[in-house]
C-alpha atoms as a PDB file:
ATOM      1  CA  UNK A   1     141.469 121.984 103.335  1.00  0.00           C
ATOM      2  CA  UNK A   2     141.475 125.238 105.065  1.00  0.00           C
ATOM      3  CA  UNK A   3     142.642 128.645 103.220  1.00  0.00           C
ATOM      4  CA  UNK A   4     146.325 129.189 104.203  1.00  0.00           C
ATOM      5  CA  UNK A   5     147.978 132.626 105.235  1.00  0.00           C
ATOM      6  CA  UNK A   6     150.062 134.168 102.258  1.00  0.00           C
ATOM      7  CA  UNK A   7     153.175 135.332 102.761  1.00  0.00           C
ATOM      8  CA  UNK A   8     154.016 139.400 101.955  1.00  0.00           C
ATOM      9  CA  UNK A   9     156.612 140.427 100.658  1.00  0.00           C
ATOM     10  CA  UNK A  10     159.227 141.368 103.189  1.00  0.00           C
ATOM     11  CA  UNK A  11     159.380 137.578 104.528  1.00  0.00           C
ATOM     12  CA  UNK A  12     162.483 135.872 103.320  1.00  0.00           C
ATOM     13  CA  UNK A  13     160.990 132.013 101.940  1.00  0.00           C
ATOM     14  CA  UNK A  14     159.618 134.872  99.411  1.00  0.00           C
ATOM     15  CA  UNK A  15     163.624 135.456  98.364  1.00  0.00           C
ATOM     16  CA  UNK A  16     164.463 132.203  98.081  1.00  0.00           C
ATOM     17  CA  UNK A  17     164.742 129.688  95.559  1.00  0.00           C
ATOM     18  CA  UNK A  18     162.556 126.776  95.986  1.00  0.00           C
ATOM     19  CA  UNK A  19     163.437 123.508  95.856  1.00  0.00           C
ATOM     20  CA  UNK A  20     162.380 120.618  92.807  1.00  0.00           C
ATOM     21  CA  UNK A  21     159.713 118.361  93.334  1.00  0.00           C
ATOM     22  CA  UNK A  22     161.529 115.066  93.683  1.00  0.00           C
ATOM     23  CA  UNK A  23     158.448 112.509  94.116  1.00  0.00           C
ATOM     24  CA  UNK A  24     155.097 112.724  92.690  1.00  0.00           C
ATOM     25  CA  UNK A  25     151.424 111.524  92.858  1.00  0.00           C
ATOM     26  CA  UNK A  26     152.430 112.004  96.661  1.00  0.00           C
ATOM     27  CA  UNK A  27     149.790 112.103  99.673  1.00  0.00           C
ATOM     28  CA  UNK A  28     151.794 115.497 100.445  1.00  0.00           C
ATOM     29  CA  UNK A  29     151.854 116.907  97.186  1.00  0.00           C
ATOM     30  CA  UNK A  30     147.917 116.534  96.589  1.00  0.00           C
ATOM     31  CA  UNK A  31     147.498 118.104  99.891  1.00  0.00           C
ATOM     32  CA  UNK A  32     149.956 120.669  99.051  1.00  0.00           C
ATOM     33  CA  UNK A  33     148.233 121.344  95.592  1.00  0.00           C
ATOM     34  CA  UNK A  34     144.731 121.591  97.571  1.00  0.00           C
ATOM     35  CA  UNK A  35     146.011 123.952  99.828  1.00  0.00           C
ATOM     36  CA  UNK A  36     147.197 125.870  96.964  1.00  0.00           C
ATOM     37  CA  UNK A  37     144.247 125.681  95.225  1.00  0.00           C
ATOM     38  CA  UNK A  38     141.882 126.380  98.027  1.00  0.00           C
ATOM     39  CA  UNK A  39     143.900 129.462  99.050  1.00  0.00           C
ATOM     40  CA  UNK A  40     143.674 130.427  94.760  1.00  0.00           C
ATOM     41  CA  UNK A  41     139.758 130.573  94.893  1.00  0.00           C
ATOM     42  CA  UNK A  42     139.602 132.171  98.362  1.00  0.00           C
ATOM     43  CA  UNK A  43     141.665 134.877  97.258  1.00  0.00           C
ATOM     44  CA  UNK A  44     140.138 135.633  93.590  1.00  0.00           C
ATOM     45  CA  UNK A  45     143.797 134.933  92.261  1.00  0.00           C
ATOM     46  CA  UNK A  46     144.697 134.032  89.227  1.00  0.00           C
ATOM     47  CA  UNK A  47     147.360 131.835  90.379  1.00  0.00           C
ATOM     48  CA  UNK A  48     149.455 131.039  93.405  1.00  0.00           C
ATOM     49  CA  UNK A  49     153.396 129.278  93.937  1.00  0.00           C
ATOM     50  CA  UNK A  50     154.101 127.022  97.293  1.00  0.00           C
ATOM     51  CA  UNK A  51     156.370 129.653  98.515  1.00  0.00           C
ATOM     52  CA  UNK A  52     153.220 132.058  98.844  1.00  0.00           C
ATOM     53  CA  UNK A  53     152.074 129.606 101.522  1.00  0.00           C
ATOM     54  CA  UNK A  54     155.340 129.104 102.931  1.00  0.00           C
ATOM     55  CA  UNK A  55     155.839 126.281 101.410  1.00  0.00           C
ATOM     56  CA  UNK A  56     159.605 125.911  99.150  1.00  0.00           C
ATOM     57  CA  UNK A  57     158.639 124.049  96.369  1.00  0.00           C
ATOM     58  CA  UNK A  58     158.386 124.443  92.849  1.00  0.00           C
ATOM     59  CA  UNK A  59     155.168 124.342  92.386  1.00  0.00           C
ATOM     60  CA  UNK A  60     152.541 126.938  90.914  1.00  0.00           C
ATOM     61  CA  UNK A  61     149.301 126.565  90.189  1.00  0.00           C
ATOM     62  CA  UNK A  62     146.790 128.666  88.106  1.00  0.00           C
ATOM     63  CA  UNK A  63     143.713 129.598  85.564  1.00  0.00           C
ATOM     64  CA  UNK A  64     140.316 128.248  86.118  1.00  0.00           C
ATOM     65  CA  UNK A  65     138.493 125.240  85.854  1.00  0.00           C
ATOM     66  CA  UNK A  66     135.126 127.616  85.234  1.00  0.00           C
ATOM     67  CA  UNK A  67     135.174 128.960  81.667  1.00  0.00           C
ATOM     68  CA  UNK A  68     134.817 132.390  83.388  1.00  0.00           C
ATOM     69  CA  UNK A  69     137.370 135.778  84.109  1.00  0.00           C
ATOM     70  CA  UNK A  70     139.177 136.260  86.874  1.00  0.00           C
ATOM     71  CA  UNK A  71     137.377 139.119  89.523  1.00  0.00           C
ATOM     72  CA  UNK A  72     140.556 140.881  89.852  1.00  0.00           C
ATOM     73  CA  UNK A  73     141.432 140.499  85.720  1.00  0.00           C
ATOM     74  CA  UNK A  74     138.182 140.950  84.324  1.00  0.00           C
ATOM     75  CA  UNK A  75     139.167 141.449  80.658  1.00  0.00           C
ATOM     76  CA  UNK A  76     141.999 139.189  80.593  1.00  0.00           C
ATOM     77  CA  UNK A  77     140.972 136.273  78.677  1.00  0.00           C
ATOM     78  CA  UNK A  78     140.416 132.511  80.450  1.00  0.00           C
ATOM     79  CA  UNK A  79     143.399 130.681  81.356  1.00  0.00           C
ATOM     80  CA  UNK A  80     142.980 126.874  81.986  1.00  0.00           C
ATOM     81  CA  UNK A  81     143.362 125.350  85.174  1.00  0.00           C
ATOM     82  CA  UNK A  82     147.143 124.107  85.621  1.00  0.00           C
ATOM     83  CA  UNK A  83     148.997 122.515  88.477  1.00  0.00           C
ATOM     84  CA  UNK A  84     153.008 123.017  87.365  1.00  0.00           C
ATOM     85  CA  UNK A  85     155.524 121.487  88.640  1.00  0.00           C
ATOM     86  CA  UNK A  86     159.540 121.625  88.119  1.00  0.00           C
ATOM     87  CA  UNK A  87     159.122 124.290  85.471  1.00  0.00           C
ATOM     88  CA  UNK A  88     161.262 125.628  82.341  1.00  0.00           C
ATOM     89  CA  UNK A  89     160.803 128.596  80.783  1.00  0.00           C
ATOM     90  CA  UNK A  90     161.418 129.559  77.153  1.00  0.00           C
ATOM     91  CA  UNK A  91     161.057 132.680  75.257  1.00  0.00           C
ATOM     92  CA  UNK A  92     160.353 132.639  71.670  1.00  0.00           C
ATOM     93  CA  UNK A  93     161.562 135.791  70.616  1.00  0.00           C
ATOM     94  CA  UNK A  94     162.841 139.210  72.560  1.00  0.00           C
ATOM     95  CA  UNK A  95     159.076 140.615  72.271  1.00  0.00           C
ATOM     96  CA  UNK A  96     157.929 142.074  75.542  1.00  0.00           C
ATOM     97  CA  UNK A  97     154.738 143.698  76.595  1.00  0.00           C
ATOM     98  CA  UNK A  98     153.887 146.033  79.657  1.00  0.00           C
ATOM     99  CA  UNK A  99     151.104 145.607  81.537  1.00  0.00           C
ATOM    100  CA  UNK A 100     149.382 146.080  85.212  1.00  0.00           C
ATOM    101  CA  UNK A 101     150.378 143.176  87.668  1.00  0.00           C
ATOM    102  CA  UNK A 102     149.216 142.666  91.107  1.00  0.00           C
ATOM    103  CA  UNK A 103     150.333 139.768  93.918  1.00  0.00           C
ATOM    104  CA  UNK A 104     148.753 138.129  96.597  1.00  0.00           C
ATOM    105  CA  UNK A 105     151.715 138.685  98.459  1.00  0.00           C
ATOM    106  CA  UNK A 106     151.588 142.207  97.552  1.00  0.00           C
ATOM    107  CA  UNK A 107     148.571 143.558  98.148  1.00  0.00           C
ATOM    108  CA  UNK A 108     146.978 146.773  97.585  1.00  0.00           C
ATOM    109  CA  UNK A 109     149.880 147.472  94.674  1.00  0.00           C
ATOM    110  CA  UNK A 110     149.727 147.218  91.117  1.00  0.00           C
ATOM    111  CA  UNK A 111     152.528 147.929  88.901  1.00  0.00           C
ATOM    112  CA  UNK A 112     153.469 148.018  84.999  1.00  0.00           C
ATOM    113  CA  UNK A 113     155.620 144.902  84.268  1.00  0.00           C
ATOM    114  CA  UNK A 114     157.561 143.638  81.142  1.00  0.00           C
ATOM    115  CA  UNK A 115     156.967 139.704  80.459  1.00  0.00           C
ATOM    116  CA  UNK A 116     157.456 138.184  77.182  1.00  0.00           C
ATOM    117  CA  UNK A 117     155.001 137.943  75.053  1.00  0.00           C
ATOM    118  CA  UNK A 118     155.437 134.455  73.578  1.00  0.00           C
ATOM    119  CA  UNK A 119     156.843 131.467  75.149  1.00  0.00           C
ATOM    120  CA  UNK A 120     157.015 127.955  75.676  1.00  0.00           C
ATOM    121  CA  UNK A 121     156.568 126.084  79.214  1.00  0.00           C
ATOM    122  CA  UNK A 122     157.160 122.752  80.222  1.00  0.00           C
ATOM    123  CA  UNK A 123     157.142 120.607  83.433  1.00  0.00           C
ATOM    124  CA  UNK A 124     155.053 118.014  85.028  1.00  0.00           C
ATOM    125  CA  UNK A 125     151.965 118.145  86.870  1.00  0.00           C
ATOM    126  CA  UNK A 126     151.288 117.015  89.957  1.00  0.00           C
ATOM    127  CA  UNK A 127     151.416 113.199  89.005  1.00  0.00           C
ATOM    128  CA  UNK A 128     154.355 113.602  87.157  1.00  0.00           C
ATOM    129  CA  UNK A 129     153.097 113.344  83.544  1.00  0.00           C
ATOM    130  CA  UNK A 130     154.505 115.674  81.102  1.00  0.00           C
ATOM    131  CA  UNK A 131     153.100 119.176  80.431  1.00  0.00           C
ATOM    132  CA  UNK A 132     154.630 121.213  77.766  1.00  0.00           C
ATOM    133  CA  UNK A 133     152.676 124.274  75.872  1.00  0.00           C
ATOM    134  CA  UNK A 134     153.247 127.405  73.523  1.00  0.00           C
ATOM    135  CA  UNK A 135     151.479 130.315  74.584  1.00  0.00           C
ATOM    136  CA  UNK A 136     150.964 134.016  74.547  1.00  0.00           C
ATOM    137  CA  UNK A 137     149.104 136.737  76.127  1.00  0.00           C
ATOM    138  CA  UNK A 138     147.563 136.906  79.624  1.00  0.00           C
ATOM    139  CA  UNK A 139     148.445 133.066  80.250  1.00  0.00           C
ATOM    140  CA  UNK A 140     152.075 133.902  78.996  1.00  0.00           C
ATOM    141  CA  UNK A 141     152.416 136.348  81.906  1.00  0.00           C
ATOM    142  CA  UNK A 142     150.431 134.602  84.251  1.00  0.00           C
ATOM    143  CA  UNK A 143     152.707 131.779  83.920  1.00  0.00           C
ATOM    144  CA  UNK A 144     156.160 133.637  84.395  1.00  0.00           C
ATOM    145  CA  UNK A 145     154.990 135.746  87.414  1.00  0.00           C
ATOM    146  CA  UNK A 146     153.850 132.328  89.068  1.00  0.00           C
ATOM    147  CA  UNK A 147     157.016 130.897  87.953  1.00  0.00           C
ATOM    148  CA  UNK A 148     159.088 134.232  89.556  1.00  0.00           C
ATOM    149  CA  UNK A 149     158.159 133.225  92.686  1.00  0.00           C
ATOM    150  CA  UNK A 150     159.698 129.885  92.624  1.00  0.00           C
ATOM    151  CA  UNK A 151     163.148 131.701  91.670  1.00  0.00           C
ATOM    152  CA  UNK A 152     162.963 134.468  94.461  1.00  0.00           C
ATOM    153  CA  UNK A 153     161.384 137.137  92.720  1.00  0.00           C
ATOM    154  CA  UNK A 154     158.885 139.162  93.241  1.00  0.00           C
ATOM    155  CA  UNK A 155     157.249 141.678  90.430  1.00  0.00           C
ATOM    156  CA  UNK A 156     158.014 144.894  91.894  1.00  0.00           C
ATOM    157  CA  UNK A 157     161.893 143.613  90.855  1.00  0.00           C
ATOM    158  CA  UNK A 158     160.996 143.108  87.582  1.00  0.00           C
ATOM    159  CA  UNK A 159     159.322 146.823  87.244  1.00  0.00           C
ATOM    160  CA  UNK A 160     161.225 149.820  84.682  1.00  0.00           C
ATOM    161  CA  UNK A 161     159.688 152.836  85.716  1.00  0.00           C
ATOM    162  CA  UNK A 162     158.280 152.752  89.610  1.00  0.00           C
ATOM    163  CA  UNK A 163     156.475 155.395  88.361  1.00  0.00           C
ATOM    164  CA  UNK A 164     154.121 152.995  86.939  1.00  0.00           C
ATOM    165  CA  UNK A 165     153.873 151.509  90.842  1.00  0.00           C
ATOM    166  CA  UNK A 166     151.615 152.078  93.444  1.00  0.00           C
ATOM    167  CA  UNK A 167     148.309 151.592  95.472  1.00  0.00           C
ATOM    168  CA  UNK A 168     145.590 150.705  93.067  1.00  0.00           C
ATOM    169  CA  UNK A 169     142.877 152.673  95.211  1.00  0.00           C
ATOM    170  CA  UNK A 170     145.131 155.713  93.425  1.00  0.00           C
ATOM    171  CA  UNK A 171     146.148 154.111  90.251  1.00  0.00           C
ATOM    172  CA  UNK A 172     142.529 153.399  89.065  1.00  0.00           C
ATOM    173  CA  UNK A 173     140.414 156.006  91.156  1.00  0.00           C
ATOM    174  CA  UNK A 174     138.021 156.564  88.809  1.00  0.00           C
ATOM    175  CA  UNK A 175     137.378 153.150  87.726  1.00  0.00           C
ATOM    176  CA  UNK A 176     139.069 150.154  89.797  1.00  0.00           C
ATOM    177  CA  UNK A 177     138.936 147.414  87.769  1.00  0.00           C
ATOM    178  CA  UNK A 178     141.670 145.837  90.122  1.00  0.00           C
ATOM    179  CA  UNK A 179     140.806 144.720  93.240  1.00  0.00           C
ATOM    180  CA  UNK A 180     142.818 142.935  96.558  1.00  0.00           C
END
């Protein structure tokens, strides 16, 4: 499948909610989840939603098949390849951590964001069998940035001090661990 254009932030699909996934183990939704990931692994991203590819659906898809890091995370630790569809969100607790977030759909710009720091995700995947985990750390925030942009949001919006926003050729100067 060929690498699709992402959308930047600006466009309005990126505003929007997407819609549910209403029928699975579809011809369309395989393609749509190759598209996705193709685009993913072209990009060096850590995960992608339909609406980054114009595309309003709720799905997301992210980690790694390869037991490896992410290029543009290198010290986050492995997250395993998921395809999520129709997800819910709960966090277990109030507990929030800060840390630097970039976008494919913003690029060049990293910024400190609060996610929670423990939670619980459920859904379906892509041939609609159950998916349902507890987790924590990097794949805790991984999943509710992905899972943002299926609800219209974007992570500057979710940034405290903007301050703690800009180009990450400034940000990290002297060492740039973060790259577009």
């Amino acid at each position: 499948m060929p690498i699709k254009p992402v959308l930047k932030m600006g466009e309005p699909l990126l505003w929007q909610r997407a819609q549910p996934i209403e029928q699975f183990d579809t011809p369309e939704l395989h393609a749509l989840v190759r598209d996705l990931e193709d685009t993913m692994k072209a990009l060096n991203g850590a995960g992608i939603a339909a609406p980054q590819i114009g595309v309003s659906q709720q799905v997301v898809i992210f980690g790694s098949r390869e037991p490896r890091t992410n290029p543009r995370y290198p010290d986050a630790e492995p997250v395993p390849y998921t395809v999520l569809c129709n997800p819910v969100l709960t966090p277990l607790g109030d507990e929030q951590e800060e840390d630097w977030e970039g976008c494919l759909s913003v690029p060049g710009l990293r910024g400190q964001v609060p996610r929670y720091s423990h939670l619980r995700y459920a859904g379906v995947d892509q041939w609609g069998r159950a998916i349902e985990r507890t987790v924590d750390g990097f794949h805790a925030r991984v999943v509710q940035h992905e899972c943002d942009h299926l609800w219209g949001i974007l992570y500057p919006m979710r940034i405290r001090d903007l301050r703690q926003f800009g180009f990450a050729d400034v940000l990290f100067a002297d060492n740039l661990p973060l790259e577009e």
